[in-house]
Structure formats: structure tokens, C-alpha cells
C-alpha atoms as a PDB file:
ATOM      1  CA  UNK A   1       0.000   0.000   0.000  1.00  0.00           C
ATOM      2  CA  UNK A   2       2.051   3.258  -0.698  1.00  0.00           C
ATOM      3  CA  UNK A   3       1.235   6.511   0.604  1.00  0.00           C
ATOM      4  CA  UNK A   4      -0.966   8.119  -1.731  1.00  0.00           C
ATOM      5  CA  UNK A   5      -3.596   4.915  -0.577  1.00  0.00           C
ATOM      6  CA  UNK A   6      -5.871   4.705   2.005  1.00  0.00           C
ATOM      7  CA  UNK A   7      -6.921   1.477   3.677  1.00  0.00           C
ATOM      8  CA  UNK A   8      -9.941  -0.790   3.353  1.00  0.00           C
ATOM      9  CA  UNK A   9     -13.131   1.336   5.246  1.00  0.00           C
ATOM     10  CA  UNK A  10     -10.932   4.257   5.405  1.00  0.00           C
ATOM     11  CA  UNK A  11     -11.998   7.839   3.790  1.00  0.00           C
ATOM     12  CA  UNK A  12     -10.467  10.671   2.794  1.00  0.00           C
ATOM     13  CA  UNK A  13     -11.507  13.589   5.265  1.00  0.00           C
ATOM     14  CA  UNK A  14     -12.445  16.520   3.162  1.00  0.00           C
ATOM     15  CA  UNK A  15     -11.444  19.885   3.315  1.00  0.00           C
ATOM     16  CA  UNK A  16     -13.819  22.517   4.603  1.00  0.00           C
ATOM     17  CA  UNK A  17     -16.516  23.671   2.193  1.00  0.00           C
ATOM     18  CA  UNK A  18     -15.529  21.591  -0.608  1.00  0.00           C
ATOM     19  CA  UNK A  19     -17.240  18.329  -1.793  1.00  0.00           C
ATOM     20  CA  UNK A  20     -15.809  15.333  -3.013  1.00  0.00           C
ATOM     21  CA  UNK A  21     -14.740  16.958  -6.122  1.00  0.00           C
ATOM     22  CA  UNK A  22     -13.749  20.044  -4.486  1.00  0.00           C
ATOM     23  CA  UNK A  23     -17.083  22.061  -5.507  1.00  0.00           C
ATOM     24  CA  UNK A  24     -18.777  24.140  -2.266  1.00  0.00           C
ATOM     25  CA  UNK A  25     -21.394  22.802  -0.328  1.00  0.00           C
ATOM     26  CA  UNK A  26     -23.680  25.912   0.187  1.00  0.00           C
ATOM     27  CA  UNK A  27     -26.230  24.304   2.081  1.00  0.00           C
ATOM     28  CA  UNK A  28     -23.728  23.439   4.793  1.00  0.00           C
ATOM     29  CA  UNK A  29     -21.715  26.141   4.536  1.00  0.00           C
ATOM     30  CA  UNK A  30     -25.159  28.259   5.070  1.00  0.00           C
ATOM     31  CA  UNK A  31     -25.929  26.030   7.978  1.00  0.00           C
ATOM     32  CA  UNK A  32     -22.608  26.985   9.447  1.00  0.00           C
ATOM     33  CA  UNK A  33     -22.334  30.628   8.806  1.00  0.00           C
ATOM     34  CA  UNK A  34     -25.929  30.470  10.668  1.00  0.00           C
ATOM     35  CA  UNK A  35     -25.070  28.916  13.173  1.00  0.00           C
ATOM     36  CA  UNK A  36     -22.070  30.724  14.267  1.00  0.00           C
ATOM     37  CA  UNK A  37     -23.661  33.788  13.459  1.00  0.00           C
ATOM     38  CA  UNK A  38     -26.812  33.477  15.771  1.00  0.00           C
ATOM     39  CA  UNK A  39     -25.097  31.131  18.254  1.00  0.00           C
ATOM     40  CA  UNK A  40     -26.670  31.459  22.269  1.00  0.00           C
ATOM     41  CA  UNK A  41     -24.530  33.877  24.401  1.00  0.00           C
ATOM     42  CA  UNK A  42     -24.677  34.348  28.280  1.00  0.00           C
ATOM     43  CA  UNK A  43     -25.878  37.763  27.468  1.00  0.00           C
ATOM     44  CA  UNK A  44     -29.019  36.081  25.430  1.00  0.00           C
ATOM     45  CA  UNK A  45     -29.536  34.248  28.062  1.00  0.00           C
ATOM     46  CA  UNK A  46     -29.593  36.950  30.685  1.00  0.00           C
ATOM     47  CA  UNK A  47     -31.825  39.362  28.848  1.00  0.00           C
ATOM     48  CA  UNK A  48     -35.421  36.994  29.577  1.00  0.00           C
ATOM     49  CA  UNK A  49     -34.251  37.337  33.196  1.00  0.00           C
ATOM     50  CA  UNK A  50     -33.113  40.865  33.418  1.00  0.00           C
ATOM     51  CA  UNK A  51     -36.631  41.733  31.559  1.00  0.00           C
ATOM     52  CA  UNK A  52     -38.509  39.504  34.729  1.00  0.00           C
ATOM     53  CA  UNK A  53     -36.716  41.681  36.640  1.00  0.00           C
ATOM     54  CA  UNK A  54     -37.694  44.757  35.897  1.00  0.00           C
ATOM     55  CA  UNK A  55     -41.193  44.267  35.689  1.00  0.00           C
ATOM     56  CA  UNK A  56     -41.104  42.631  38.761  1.00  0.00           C
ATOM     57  CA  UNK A  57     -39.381  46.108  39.970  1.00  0.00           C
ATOM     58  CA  UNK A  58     -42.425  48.092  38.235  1.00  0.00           C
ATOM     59  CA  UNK A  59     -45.299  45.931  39.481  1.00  0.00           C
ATOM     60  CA  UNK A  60     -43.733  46.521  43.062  1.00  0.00           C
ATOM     61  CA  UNK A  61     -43.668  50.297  42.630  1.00  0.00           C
ATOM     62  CA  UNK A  62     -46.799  51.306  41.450  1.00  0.00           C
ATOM     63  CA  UNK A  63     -48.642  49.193  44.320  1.00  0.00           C
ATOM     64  CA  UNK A  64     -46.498  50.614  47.134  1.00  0.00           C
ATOM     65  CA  UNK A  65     -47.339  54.372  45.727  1.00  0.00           C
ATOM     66  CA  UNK A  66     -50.760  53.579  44.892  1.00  0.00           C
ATOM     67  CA  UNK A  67     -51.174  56.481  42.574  1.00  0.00           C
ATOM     68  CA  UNK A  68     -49.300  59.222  44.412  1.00  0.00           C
ATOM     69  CA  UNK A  69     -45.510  60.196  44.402  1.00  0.00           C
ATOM     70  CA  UNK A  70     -43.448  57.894  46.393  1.00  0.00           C
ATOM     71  CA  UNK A  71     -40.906  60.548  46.081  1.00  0.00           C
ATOM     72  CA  UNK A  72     -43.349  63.671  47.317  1.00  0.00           C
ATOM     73  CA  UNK A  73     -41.666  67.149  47.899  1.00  0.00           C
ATOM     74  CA  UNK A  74     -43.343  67.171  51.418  1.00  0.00           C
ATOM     75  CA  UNK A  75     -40.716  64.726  52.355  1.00  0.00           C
ATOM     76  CA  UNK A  76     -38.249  67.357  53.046  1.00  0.00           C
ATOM     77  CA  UNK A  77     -37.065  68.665  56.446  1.00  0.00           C
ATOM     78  CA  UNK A  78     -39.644  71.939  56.688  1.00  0.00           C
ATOM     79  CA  UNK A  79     -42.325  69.432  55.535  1.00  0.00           C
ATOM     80  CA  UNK A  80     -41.535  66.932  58.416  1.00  0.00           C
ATOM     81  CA  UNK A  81     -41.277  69.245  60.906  1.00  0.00           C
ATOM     82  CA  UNK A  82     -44.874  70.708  60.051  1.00  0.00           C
ATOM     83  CA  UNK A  83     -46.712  67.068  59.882  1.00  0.00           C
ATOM     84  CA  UNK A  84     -44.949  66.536  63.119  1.00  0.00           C
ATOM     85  CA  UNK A  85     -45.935  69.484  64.680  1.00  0.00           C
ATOM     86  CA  UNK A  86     -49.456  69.281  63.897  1.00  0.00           C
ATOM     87  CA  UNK A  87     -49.459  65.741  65.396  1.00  0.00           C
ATOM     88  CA  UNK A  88     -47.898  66.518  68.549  1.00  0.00           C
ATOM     89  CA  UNK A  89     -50.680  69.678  68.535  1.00  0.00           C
ATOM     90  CA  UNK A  90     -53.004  67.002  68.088  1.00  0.00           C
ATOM     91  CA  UNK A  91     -51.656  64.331  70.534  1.00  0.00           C
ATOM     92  CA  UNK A  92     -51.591  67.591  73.557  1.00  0.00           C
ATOM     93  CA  UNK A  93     -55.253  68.177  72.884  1.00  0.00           C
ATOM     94  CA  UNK A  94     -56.123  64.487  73.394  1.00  0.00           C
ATOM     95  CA  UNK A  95     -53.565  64.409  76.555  1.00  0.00           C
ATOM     96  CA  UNK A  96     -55.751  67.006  78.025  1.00  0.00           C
ATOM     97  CA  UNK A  97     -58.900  65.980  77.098  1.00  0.00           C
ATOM     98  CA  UNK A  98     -58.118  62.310  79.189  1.00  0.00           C
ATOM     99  CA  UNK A  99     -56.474  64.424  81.733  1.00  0.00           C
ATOM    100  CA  UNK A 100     -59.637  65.548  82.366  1.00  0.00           C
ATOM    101  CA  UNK A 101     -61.607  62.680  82.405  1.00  0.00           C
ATOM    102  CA  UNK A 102     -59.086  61.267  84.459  1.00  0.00           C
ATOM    103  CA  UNK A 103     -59.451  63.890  87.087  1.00  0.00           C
ATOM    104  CA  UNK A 104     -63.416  63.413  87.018  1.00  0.00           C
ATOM    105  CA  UNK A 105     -63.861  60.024  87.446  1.00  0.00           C
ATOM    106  CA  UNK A 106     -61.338  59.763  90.470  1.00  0.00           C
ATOM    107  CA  UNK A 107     -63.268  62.455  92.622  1.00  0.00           C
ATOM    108  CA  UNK A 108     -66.428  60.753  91.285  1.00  0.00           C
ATOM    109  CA  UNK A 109     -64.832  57.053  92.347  1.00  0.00           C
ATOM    110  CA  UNK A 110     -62.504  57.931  95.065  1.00  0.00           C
ATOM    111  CA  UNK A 111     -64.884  57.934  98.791  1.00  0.00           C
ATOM    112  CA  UNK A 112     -64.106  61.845 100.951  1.00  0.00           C
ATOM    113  CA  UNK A 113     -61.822  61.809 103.504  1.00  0.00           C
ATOM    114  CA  UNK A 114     -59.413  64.044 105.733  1.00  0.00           C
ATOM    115  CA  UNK A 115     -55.977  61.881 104.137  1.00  0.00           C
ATOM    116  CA  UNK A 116     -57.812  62.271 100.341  1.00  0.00           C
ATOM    117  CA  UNK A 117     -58.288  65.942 101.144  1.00  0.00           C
ATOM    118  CA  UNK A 118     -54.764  66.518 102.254  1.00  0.00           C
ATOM    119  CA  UNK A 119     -53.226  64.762  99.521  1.00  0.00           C
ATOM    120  CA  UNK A 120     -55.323  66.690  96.887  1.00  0.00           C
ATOM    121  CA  UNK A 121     -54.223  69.622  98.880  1.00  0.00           C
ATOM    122  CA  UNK A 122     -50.341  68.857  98.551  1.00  0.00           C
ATOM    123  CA  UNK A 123     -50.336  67.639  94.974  1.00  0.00           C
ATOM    124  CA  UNK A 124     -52.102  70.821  93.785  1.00  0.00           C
ATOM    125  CA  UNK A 125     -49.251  73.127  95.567  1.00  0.00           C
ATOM    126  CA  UNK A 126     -46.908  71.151  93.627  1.00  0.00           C
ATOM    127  CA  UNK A 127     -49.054  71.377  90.538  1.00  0.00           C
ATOM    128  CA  UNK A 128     -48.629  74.985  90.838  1.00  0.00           C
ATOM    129  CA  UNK A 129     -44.885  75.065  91.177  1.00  0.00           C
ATOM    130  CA  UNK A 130     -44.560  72.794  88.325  1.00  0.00           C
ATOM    131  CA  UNK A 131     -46.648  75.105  86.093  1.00  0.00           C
ATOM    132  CA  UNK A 132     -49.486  72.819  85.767  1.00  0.00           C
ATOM    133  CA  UNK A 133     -52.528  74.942  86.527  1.00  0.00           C
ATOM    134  CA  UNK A 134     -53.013  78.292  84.820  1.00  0.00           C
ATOM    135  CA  UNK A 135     -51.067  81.423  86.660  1.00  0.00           C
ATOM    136  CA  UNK A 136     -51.897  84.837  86.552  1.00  0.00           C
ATOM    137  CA  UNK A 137     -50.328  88.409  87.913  1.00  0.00           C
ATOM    138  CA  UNK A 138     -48.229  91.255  86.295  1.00  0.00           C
ATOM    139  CA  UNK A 139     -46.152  90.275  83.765  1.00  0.00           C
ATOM    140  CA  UNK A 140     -42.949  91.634  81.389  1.00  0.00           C
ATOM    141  CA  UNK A 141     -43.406  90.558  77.851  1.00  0.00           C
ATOM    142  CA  UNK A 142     -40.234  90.944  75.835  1.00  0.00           C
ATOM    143  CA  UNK A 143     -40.638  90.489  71.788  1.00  0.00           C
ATOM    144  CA  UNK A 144     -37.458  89.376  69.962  1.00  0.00           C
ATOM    145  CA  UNK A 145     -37.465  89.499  66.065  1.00  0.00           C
ATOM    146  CA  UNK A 146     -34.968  89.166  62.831  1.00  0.00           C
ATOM    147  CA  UNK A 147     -33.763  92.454  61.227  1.00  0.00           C
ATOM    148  CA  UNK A 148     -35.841  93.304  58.238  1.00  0.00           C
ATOM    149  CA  UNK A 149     -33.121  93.619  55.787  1.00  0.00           C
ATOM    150  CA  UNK A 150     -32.490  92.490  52.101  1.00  0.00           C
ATOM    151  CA  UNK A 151     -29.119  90.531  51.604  1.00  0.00           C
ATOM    152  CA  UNK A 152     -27.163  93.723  49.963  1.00  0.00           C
ATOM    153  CA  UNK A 153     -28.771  95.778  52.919  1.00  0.00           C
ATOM    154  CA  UNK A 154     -26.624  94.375  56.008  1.00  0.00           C
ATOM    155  CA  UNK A 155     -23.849  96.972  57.226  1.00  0.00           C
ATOM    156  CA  UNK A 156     -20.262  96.097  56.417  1.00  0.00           C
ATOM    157  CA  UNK A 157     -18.606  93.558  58.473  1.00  0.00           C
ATOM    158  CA  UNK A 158     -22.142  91.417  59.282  1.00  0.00           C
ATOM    159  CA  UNK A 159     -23.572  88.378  57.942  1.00  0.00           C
ATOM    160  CA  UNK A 160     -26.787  86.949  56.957  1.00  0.00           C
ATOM    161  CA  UNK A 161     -26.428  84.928  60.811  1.00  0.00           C
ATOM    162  CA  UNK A 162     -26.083  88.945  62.802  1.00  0.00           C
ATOM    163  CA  UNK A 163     -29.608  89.993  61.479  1.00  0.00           C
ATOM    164  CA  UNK A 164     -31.616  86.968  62.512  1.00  0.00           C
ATOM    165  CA  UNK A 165     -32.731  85.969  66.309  1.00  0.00           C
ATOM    166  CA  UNK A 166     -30.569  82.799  67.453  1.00  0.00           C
ATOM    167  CA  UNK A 167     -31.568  80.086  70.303  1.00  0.00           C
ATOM    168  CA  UNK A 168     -28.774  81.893  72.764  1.00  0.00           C
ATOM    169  CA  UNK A 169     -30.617  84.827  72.147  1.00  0.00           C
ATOM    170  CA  UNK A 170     -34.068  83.614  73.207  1.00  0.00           C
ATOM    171  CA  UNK A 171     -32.451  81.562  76.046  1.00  0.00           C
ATOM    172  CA  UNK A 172     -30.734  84.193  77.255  1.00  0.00           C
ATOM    173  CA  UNK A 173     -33.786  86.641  77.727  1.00  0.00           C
ATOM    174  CA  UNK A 174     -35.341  83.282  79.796  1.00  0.00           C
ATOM    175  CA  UNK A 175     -32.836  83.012  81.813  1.00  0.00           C
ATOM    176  CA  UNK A 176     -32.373  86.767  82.579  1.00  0.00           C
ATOM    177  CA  UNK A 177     -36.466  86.665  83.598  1.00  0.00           C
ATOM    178  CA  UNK A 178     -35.989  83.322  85.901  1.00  0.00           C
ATOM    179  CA  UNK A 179     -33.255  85.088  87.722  1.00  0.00           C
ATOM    180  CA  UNK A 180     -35.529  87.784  88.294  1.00  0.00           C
ATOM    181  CA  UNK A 181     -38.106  86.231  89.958  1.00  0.00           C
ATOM    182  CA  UNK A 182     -40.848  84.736  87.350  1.00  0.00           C
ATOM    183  CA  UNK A 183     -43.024  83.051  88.674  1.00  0.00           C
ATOM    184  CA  UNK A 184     -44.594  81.529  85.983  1.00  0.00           C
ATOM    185  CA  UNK A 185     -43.334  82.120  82.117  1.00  0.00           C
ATOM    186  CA  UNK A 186     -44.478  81.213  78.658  1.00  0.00           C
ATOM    187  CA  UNK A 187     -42.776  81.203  75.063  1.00  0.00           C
ATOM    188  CA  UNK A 188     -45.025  82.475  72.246  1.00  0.00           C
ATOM    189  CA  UNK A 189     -48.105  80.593  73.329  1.00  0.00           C
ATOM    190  CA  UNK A 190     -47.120  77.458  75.444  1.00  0.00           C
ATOM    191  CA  UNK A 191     -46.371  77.338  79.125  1.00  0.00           C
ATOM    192  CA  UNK A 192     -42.838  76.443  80.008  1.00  0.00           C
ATOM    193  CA  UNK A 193     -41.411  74.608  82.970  1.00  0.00           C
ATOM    194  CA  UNK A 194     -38.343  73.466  84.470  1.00  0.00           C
ATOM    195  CA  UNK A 195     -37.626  70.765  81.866  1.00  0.00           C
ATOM    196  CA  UNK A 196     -38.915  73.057  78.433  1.00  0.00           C
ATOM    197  CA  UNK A 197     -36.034  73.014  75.999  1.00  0.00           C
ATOM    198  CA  UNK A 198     -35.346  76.248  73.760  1.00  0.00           C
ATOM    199  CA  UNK A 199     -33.987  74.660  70.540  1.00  0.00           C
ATOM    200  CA  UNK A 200     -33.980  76.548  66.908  1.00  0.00           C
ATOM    201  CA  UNK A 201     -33.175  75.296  63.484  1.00  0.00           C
ATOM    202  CA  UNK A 202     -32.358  78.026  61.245  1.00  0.00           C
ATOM    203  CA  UNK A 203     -34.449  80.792  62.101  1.00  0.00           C
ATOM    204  CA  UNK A 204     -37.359  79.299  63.536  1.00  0.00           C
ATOM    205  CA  UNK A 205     -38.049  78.080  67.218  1.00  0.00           C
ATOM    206  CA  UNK A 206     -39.210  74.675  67.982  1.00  0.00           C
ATOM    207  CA  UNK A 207     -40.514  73.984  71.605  1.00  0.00           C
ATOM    208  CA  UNK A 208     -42.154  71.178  72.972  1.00  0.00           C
ATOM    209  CA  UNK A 209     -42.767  69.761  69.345  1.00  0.00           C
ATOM    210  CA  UNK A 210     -44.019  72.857  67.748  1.00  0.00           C
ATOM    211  CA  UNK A 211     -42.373  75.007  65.472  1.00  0.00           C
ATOM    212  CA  UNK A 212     -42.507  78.939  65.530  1.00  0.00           C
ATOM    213  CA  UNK A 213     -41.306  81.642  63.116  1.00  0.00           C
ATOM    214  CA  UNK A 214     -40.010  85.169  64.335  1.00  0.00           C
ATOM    215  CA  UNK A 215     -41.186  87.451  66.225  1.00  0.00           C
ATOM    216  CA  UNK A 216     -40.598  85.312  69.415  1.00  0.00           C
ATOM    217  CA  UNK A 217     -42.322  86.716  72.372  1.00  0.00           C
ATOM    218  CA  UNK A 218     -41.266  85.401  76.005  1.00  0.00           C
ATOM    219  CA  UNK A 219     -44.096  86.588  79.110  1.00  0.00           C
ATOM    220  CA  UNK A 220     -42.873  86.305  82.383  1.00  0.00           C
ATOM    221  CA  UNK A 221     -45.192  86.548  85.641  1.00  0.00           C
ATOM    222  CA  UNK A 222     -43.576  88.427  88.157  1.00  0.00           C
ATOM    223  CA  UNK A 223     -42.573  91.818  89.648  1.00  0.00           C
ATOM    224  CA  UNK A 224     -42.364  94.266  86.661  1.00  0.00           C
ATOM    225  CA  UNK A 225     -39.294  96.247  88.143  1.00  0.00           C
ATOM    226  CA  UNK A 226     -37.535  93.341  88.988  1.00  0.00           C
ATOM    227  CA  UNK A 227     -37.950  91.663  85.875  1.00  0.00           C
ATOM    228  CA  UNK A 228     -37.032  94.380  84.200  1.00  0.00           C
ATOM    229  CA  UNK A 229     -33.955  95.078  86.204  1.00  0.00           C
ATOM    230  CA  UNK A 230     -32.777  91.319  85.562  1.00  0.00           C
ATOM    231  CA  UNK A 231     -33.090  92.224  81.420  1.00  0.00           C
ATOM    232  CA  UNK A 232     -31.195  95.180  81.726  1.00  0.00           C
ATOM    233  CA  UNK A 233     -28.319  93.857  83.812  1.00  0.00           C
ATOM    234  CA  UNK A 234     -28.012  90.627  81.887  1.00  0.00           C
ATOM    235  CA  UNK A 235     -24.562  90.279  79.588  1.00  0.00           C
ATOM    236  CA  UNK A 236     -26.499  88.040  77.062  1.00  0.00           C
ATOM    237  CA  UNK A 237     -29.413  90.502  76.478  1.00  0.00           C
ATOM    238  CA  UNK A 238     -27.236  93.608  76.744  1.00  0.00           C
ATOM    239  CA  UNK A 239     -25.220  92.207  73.689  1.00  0.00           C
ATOM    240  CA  UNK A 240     -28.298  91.376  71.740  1.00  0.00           C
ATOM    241  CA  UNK A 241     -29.156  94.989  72.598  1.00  0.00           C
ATOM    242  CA  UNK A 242     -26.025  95.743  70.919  1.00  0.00           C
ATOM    243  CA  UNK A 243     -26.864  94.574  67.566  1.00  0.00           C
ATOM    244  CA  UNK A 244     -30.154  96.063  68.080  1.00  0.00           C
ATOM    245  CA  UNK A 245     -28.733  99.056  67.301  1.00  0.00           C
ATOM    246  CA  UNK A 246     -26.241  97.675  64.996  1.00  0.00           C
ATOM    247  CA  UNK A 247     -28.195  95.797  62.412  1.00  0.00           C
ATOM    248  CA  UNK A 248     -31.977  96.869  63.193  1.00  0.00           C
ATOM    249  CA  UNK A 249     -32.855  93.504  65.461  1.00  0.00           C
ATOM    250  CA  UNK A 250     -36.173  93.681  66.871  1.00  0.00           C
ATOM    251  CA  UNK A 251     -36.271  94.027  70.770  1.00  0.00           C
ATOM    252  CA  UNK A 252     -39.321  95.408  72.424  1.00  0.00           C
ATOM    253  CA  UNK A 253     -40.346  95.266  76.129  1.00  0.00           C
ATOM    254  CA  UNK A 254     -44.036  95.757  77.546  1.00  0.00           C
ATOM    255  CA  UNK A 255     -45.602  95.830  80.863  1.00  0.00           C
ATOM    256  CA  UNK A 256     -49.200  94.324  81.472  1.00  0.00           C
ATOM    257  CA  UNK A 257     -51.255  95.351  84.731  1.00  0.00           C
ATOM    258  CA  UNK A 258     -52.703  91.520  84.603  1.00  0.00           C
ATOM    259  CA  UNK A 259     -51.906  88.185  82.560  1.00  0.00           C
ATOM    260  CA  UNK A 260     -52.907  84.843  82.275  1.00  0.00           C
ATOM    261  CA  UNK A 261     -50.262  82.204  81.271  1.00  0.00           C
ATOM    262  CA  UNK A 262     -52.142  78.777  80.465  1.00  0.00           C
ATOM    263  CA  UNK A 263     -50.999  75.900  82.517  1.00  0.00           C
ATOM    264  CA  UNK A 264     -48.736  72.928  80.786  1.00  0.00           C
ATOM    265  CA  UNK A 265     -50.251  70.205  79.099  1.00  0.00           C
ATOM    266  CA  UNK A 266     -47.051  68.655  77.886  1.00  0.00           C
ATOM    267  CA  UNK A 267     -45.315  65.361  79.549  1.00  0.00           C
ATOM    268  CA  UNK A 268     -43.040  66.426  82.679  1.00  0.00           C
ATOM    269  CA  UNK A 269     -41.471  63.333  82.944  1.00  0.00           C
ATOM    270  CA  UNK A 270     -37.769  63.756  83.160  1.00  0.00           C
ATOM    271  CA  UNK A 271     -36.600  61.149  80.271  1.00  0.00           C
ATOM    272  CA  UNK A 272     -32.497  61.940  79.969  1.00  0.00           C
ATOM    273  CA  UNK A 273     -30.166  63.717  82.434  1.00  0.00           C
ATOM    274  CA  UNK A 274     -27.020  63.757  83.169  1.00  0.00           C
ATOM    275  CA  UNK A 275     -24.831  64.803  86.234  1.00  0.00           C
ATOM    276  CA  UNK A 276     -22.660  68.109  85.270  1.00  0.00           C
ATOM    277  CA  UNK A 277     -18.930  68.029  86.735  1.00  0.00           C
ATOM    278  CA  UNK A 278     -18.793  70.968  90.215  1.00  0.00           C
ATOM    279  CA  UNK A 279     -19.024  74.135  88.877  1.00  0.00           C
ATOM    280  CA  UNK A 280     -20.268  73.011  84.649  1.00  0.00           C
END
């Protein structure tokens, strides 16, 4: 057998695209260019999934918005702070209102006795020190408010932050009236007590979950003189008073013969404290 010879059962393997006399084979060669043209992919096979996917995503969406905007402009900071200020508005008016009933239903349940009497006795001295039942006598009113002025307006070497009323400001006009004497004191139109916080954001005033915009207005129960005296000798209001008359900041103090400040409604349960070091 020489070289050029195959053996018996043996055949020739043929060369791609040629038949056995060397002529194409279109049908296979179509077949092939087919195949490799439209072969499956991992892509190909990812898109049915990806496509699941995202409808999934959709069908998810629109039944968790229901028809509104799931991303709604309300749900910025201003916008919280307003919803939850009229809920805590509304939560204080039902906290009174079973305050009440609360009251009424003990002295309807609880039999009259001497110990009863004295205890009701006791409990309303301290509700009266802890500014729990309405209060009324002379009072000092002082009025804080922001400086009236356009941006391009402020005096040279001042700042958008000099012309607007600040939380040490307020705080310091409180604590100038408690050292005088108040007896009883209120912040725009909510009693305050020992454990009232004076917090602002920006340049409006949020106290016992309500927010308030400028002017602020702090009434104080006491001797007028006094209370006045305290104001004037105070270093925090006397450098308010300074930009007063720098920048055009509102201050304004009024006398009234008779006020009455309404009594507390809020929680006075002391939730978080913490010791401060001998002389903090």
C-alpha cells in the first residue's frame, strides 16, 4: 500500500466547504455561517431574566405608591417638621382631654376623707410650682425678632447669621427673667417649665414639638421692676441689645397690669439627664 492509498473502510476527510470533487457545499456552509452567526450567548440568556426583573421592579412600585408620588416634595425637612408638629398639637389636645376625664372620674370614684383631702391639697401646691394649673399676675413681655433687611442691605462687616434671632438669644432673655423672679413664664403661646427646651433650626423656634417663626415673644409673671432690672443687667441681652442698634434687630419690652399664662399640658417626665462636673 504506498502513501498516496488509504486502507480498506478508510476515507479521505475533506477539506472545509468543498465536496468530493472540491465544488462548495452551500447548504452546509449556510448552515454553518448560521449557526455561528446566531449562536446562544450568556448575554441572550440573561436578557429573559433581566426583563422579569424589571417588571417585577415596576409591578412593586406602582402598588407601594398607589397612585401618588413615592418621592413627594413634602418629604423634606420643613415638611416633616410641620406634619410633626401638627401631630404633637393634636396628641396635647387628646392628653388634656383624658387628663380631664381622668381627674373626674377619680373624685367621682374615690370615697371623701381628711388623708384624700390633704393629699389633693399637697399635689395641687406642687401642681402649681410645676406650672401645671393656669397662673396669673403682672407680667414683662419681651418680643425678639430678625432684622428686616435684604441681603445687599446688612452693614459692612455682618452676615446673613447677625440679622436673625438665634436660640442663645431667646435663652438668654429666659434666663435673665428666671433670675428675676418669674413666677410663671411662657414662650409664644405654650407654658414652660423646668424641663422646656429652647432649641432653633435656622431661624425658627421649635418647643415642645411645635415650630414657631419670628417674632418670638417670652411673658414672664412676676414683679415688673424686677424683671425688668434682671433684662437690663443681663450680659447676654445687653449684647443682643447691641446689635439692636447695629443691624436693626427687633427688641421690644411691655408691661401688662394683669396676665394669664395657660398651665402645661405637655409630659413632665424627666426622660435623659445627666450629672454636670462641680461648677459646669
Amino acid at each position: 500500500m504506498g502513501e498516496d492509498e488509504t486502507s480498506a473502510g478508510e476515507q479521505a476527510i475533506p477539506s472545509r466547504g468543498s465536496g468530493p470533487g472540491g465544488d462548495p457545499e452551500p447548504a452546509r456552509e449556510g448552515r454553518i455561517r448560521a449557526w455561528l452567526t446566531h449562536r446562544p450567548t450568556g448575554w441572550s440568556a440573561l436578557v429573559p431574566v433581566i426583563a422579569v426583573g424589571a417588571g417585577l421592579l415596576f409591578a412593586t412600585s406602582g402598588a407601594t405608591a398607589r397612585g401618588t408620588d413615592l418621592r413627594a416634595e413634602s418629604a423634606d425637612l420643613p415638611g416633616i417638621i410641620k406634619e410633626g408638629t401638627r401631630e404633637n398639637e393634636q396628641a396635647s389636645k387628646r392628653v388634656e382631654g383624658l387628663r380631664t376625664d381622668i381627674d373626674r372620674l377619680t373624685r367621682e370614684a374615690a370615697p371623701g376623707s381628711k388623708r384624700l383631702r390633704e393629699l389633693d391639697t399637697r399635689a395641687t401646691a406642687v401642681a402649681d410650682d410645676a406650672g401645671l394649673t393656669p397662673a396669673t399676675g403682672e407680667a414683662v413681655t419681651v418680643s425678639l425678632d430678625d432684622a428686616h433687611l435684604d441681603a445687599d442691605e446688612i452693614p459692612n462687616g455682618f452676615t446673613v447669621n447677625d440679622v436673625i434671632v438665634h436660640q442663645q438669644d431667646v435663652q438668654g432673655v429666659v434666663n435673665a427673667l428666671w433670675r428675676g423672679g418669674a413666677e410663671a413664664m411662657q414662650i409664644m403661646d405654650q407654658r414652660v417649665i423646668s424641663t422646656s427646651a429652647v432649641r432653633c433650626v435656622g431661624n425658627t423656634l421649635i418647643l415642645q414639638g411645635r415650630v414657631y417663626s419670628p417674632p418670638f415673644t417670652i411673658t414672664a409673671i412676676g414683679n415688673p421692676d424686677e424683671l425688668q432690672e434682671a433684662l437690663d443687667e443681663d450680659p447676654a441681652v445687653e449684647i443682643f441689645r447691641q446689635y439692636v442698634d447695629a443691624v436693626g434687630l427687633g427688641y421690644e419690652v411691655t408691661v401688662d397690669e394683669e396676665q394669664e399664662l395657660p398651665a402645661f399640658s405637655g409630659r413632665t417626665r424627666l426622660e435623659h439627664a445627666r450629672a454636670m462636673p462641680d461648677g459646669g
